[in-house]
Protein backbone atom coordinates (compact mmCIF):
# COMPACT_ATOMS: atom_id res chain seq x y z
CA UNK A 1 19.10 123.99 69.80
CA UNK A 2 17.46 120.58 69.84
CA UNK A 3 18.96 118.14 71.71
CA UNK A 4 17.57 114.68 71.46
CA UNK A 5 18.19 112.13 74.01
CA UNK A 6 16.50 108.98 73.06
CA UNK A 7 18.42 106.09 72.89
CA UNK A 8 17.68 105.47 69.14
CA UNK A 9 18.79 108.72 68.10
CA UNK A 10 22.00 108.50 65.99
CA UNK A 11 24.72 111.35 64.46
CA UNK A 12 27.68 111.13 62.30
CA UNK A 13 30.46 111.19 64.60
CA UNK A 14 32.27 114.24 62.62
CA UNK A 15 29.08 115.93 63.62
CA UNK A 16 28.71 114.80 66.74
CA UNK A 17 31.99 116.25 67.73
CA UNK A 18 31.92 119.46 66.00
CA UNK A 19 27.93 120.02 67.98
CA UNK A 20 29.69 118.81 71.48
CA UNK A 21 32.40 121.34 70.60
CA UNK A 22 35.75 118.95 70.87
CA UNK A 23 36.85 120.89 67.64
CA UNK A 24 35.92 124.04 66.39
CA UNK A 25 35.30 123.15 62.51
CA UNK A 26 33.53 120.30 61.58
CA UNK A 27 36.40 119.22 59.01
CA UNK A 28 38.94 119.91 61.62
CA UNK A 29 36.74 117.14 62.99
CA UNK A 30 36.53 114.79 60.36
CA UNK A 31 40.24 115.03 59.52
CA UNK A 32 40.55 113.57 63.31
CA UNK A 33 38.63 110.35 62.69
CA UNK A 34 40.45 110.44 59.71
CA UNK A 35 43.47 110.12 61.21
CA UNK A 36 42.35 107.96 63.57
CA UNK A 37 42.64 109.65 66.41
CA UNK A 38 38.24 108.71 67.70
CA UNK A 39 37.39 105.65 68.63
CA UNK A 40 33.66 104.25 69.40
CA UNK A 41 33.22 101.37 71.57
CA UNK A 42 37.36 100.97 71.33
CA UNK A 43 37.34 100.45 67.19
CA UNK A 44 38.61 103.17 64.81
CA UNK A 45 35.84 104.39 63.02
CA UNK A 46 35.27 106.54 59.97
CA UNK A 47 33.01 109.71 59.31
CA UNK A 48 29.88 108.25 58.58
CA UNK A 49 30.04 106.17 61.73
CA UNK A 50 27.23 107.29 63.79
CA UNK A 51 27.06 107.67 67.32
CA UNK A 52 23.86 107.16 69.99
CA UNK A 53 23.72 107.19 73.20
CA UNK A 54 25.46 105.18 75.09
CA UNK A 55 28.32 104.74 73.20
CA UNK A 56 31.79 105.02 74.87
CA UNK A 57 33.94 107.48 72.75
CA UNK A 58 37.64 107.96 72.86
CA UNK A 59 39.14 111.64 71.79
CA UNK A 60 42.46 112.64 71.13
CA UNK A 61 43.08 116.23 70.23
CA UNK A 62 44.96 119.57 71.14
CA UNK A 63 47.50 117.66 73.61
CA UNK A 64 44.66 115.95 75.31
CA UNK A 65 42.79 112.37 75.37
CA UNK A 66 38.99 112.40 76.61
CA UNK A 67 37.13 109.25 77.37
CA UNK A 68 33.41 110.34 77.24
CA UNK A 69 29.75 108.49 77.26
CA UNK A 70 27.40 110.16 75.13
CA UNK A 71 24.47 111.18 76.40
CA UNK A 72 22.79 112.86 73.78
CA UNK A 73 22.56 114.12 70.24
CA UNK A 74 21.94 117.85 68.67
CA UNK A 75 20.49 118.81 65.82
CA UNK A 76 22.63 121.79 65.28
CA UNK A 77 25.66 123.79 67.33
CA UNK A 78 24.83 125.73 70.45
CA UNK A 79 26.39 127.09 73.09
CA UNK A 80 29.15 125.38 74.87
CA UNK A 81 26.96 124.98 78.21
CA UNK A 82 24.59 122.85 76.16
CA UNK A 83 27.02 121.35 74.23
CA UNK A 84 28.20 119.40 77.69
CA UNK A 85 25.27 118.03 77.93
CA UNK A 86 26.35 115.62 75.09
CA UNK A 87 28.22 113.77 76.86
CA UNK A 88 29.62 112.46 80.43
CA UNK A 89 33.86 112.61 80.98
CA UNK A 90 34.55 109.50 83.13
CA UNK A 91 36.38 110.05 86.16
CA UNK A 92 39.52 108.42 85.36
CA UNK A 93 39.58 110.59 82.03
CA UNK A 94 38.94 113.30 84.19
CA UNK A 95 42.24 112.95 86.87
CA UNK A 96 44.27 111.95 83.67
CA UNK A 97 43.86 115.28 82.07
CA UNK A 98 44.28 117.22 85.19
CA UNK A 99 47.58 115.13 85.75
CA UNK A 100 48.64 116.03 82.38
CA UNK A 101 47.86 119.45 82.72
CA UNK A 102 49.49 119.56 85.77
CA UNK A 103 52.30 117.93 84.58
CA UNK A 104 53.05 120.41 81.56
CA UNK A 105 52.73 123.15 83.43
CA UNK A 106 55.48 122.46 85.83
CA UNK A 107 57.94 120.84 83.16
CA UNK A 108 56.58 122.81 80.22
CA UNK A 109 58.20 121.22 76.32
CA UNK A 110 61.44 123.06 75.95
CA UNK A 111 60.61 123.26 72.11
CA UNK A 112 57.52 125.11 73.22
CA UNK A 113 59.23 128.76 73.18
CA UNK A 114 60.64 128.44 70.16
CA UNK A 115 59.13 130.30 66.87
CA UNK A 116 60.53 130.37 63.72
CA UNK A 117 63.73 129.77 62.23
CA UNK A 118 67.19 130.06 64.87
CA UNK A 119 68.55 133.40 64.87
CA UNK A 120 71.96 134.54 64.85
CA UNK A 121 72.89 134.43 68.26
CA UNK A 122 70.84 131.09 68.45
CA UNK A 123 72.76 129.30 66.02
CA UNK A 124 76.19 129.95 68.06
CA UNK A 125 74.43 128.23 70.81
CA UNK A 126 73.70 125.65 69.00
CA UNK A 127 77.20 125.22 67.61
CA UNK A 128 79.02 125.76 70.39
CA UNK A 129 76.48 122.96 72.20
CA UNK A 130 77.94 120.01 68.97
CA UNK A 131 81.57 121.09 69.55
């Protein structure tokens, strides 16, 4: 893999984050900046927006929220040990996540256990919970 890390080199974001590995399809990564959930430089951008290094980029995916530098650009995917050497988590971003990690494992979502429709027995519960 061919990582470039010239300050004039330049990636489509959607790229970019599929490479760095944030997500693990690149249009499970483009349907992120679609939905606005990447900013560059703090402004919502679209696919085609391409990144260089430098630029500060904000994530927010799979529960989390990563505020990164990046550092470099790839030609292609590679291996995840390469792949952080895209970028740079600030500190703050850094005791954030571990807070929030922290915090969900010791009050986990109570919605988090259930799967599927209410059973039977469920459905009793939740009756006898209205009355």
């Amino acid at each position: 893999m061919d990582v470039d890390f010239e300050a004039d080199a330049r990636q489509r974001i959607d790229k970019w984050l599929w490479c760095a590995r944030f997500f693990k399809t690149r249009s499970l990564a483009a349907e992120a900046v679609e939905r606005g959930r990447v900013e560059v430089n703090g402004q919502p951008v679209k696919n085609s927006r391409e990144v260089k290094p430098g630029d500060a980029v904000r994530i927010d995916a799979h529960q989390q929220r990563w505020e990164i530098e990046v550092k470099g650009v790839a030609a292609s995917r590679g291996s995840a040990p390469v792949a952080q050497t895209l970028y740079a988590e600030t500190p703050e971003s850094q005791a954030r996540r571990q807070e929030e990690a922290e915090r969900r494992r010791m009050q986990p979502e109570p919605t988090a256990q259930l799967q599927g429709r209410p059973t039977k027995r469920d459905r009793r519960r939740i009756d006898g919970f209205r009355s």
